[in-house]
Protein backbone atom coordinates (compact mmCIF):
# COMPACT_ATOMS: atom_id res chain seq x y z
CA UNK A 1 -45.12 -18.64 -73.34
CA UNK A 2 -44.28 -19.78 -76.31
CA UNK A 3 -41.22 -19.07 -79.11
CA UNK A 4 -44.19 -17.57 -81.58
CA UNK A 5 -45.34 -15.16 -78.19
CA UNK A 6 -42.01 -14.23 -77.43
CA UNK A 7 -41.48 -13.46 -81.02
CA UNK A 8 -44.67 -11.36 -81.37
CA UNK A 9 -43.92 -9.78 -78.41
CA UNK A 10 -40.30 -8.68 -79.30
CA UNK A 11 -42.40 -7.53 -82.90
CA UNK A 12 -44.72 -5.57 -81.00
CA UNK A 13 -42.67 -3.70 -78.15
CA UNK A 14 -40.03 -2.72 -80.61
CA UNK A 15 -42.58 -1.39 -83.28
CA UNK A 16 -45.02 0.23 -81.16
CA UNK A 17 -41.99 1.99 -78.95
CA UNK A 18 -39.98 2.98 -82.25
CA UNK A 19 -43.38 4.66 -83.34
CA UNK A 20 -44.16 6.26 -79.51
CA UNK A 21 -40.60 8.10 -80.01
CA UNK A 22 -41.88 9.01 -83.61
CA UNK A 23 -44.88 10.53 -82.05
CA UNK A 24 -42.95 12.06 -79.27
CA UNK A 25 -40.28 14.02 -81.44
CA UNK A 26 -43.57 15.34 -83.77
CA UNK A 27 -44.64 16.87 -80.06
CA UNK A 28 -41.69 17.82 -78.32
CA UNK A 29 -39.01 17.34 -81.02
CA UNK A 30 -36.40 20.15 -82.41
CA UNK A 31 -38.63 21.67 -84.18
CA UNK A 32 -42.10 21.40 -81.70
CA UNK A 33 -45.23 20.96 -82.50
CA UNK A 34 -44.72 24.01 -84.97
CA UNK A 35 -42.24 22.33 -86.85
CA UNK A 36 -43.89 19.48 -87.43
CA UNK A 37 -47.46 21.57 -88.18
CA UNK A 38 -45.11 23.81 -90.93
CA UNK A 39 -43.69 20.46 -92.72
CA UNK A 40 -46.82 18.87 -92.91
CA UNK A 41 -48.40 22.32 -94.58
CA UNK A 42 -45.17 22.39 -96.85
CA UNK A 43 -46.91 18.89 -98.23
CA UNK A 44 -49.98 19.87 -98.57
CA UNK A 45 -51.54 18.88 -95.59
CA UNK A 46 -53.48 21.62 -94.11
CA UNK A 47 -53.68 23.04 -91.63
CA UNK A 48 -50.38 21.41 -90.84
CA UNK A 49 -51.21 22.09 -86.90
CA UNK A 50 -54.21 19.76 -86.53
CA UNK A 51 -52.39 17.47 -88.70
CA UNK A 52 -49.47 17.53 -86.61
CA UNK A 53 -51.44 17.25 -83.02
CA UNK A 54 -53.32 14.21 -84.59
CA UNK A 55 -50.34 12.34 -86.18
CA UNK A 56 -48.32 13.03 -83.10
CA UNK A 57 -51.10 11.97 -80.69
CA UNK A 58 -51.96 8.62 -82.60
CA UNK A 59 -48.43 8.02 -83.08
CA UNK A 60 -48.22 7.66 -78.78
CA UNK A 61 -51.85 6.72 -78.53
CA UNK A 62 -51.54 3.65 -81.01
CA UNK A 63 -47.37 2.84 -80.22
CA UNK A 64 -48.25 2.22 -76.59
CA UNK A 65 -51.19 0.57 -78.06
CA UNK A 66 -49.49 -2.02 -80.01
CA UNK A 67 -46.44 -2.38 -77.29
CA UNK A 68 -48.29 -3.39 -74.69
CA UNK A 69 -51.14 -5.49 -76.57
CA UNK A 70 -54.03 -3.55 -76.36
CA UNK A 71 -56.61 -3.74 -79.03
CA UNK A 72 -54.11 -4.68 -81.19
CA UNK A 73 -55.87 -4.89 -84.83
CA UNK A 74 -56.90 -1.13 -83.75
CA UNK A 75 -53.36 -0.34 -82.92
CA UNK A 76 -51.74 -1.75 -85.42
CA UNK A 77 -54.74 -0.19 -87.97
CA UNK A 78 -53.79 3.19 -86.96
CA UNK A 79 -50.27 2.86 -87.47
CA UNK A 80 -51.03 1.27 -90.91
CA UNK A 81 -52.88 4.64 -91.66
CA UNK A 82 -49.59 6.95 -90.35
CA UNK A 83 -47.52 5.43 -92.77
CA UNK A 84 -49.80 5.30 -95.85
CA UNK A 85 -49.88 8.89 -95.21
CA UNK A 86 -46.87 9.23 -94.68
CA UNK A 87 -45.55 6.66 -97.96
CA UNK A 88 -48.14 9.16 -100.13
CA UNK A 89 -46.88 12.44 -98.68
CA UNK A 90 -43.54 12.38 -98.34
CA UNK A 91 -42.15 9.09 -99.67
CA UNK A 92 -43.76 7.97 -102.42
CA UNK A 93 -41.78 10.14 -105.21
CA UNK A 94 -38.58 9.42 -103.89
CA UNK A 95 -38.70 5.45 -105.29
CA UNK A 96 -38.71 2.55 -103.24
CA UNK A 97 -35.13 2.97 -101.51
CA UNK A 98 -35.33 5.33 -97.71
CA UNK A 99 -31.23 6.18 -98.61
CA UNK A 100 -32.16 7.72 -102.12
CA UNK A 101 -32.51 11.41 -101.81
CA UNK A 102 -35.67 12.62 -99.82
CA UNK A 103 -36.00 9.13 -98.72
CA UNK A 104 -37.88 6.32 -100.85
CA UNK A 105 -41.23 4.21 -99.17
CA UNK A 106 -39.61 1.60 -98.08
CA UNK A 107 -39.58 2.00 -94.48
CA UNK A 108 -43.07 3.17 -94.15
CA UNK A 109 -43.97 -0.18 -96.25
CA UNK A 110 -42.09 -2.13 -94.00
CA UNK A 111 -43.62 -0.74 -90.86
CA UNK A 112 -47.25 -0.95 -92.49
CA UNK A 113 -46.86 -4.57 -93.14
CA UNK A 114 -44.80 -5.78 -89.93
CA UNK A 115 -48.37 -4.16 -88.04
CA UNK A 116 -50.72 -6.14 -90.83
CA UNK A 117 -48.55 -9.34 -89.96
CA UNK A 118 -49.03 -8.86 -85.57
CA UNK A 119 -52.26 -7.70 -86.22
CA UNK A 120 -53.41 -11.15 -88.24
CA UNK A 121 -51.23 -12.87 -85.78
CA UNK A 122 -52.86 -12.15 -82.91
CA UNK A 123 -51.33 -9.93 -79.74
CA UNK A 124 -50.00 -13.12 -77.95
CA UNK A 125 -49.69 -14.30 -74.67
CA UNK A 126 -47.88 -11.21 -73.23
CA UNK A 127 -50.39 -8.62 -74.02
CA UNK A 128 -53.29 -6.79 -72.23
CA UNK A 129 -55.50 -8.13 -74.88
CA UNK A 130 -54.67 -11.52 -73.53
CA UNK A 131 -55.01 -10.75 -69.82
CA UNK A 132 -58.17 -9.33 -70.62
CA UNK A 133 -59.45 -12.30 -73.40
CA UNK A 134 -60.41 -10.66 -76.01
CA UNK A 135 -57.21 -11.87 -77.94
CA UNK A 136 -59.06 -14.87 -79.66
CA UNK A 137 -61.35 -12.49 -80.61
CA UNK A 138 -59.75 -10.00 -82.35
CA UNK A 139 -56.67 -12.07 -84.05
CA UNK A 140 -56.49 -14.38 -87.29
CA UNK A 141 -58.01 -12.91 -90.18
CA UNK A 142 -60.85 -10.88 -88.46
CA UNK A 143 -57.96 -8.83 -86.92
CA UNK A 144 -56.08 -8.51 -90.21
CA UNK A 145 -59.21 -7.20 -91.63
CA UNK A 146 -59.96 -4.41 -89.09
CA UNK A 147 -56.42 -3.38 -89.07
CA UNK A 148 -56.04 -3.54 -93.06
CA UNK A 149 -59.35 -1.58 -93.19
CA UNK A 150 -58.79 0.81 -90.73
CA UNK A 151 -55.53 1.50 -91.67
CA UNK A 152 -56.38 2.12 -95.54
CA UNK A 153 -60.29 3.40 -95.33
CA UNK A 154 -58.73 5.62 -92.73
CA UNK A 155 -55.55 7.25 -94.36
CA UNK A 156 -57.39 7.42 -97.38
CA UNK A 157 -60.34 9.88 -96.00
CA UNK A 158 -57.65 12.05 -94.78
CA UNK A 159 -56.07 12.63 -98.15
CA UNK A 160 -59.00 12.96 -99.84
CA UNK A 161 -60.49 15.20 -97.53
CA UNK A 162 -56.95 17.05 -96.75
CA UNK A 163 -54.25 16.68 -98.74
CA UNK A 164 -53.51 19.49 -101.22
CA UNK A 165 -50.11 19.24 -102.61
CA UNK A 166 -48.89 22.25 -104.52
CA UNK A 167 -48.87 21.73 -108.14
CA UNK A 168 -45.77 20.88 -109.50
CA UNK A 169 -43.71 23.65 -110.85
CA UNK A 170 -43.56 23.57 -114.98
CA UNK A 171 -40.61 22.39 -117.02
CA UNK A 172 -38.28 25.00 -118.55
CA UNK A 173 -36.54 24.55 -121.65
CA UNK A 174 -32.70 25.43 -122.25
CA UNK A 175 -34.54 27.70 -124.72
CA UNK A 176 -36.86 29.19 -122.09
CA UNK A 177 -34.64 29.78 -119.52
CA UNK A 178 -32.06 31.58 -122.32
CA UNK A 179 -35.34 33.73 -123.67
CA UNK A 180 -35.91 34.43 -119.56
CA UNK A 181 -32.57 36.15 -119.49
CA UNK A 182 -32.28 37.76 -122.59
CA UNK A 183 -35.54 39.52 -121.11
CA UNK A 184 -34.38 40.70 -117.67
């Protein structure tokens, strides 16, 4: 094995078991299933309890996935789709920073492109893709390509098809909100 597999292997086991316990606390976390269903309606995903089941089963699905090497340009596709979800949803207005208020993008990003990297890069020797060659197959550009696609064509059909953010509640005016109390 070499210092490049041991380094995409460390890459992969890390990432894909960071995003199992992801998966895992939108299940069986504080808040259960309807928790998780209830803050994904609150952004406009609906109905937050298929939204929920689905990000929490994908999240374990494609983590174990990616850990152990299987498929990886799927795996690593999937979790590309989570967190452009995820950056659109909840991140994206909050800036770039994850410590600014409501937390920024950049932890989805960095997530997103870390599985775009392993995914071009191939699963390495310690993987089930290798045991089972179909790594040479599925790394390089062809796998950056299916995860990249999968990953955007996919997360982008679910907002279109299901995202429907609240509108943004209108500006007041000093003016407006003086003229509200004058009237009450």
């Amino acid at each position: 094995m070499t210092a490049a597999d041991t380094a995409d292997l460390v890459l992969r086991v890390v990432v894909g078991l960071t995003i199992v316990a992801h998966g895992y606390n939108h299940i069986f976390g504080p808040g259960g299933i309807q928790g998780t269903a209830g803050w994904f309606a609150s952004m406009g995903l609906k109905p937050g309890i298929m939204h929920a089941w689905a990000s929490g089963l994908i999240e374990l699905a494609a983590g174990v996935g990616l850990a152990v090497g299987f498929l990886t340009p799927f795996s690593a596709g999937a979790i590309i789709g989570i967190m452009v979800v995820a950056g659109m949803t909840a991140h994206r207005k909050n800036g770039f920073f994850i410590f600014k208020p409501g937390q920024g993008y950049e932890y989805v990003l960095m997530i997103a492109v870390v599985c775009l990297a392993i995914a071009t890069f191939g699963p390495g020797y310690a993987s089930l893709d290798h045991a089972i060659t179909i790594d040479d197959n599925l790394d390089g550009w062809l796998g950056g390509l299916i995860a990249l696609v999968l990953g955007v064509v996919g997360s982008a059909g679910l907002l279109v098809t299901f995202w429907r953010p609240d509108p943004p509640k209108p500006a007041t005016t000093p003016t407006q909100d003086a003229q509200a109390k004058q009237d009450a």
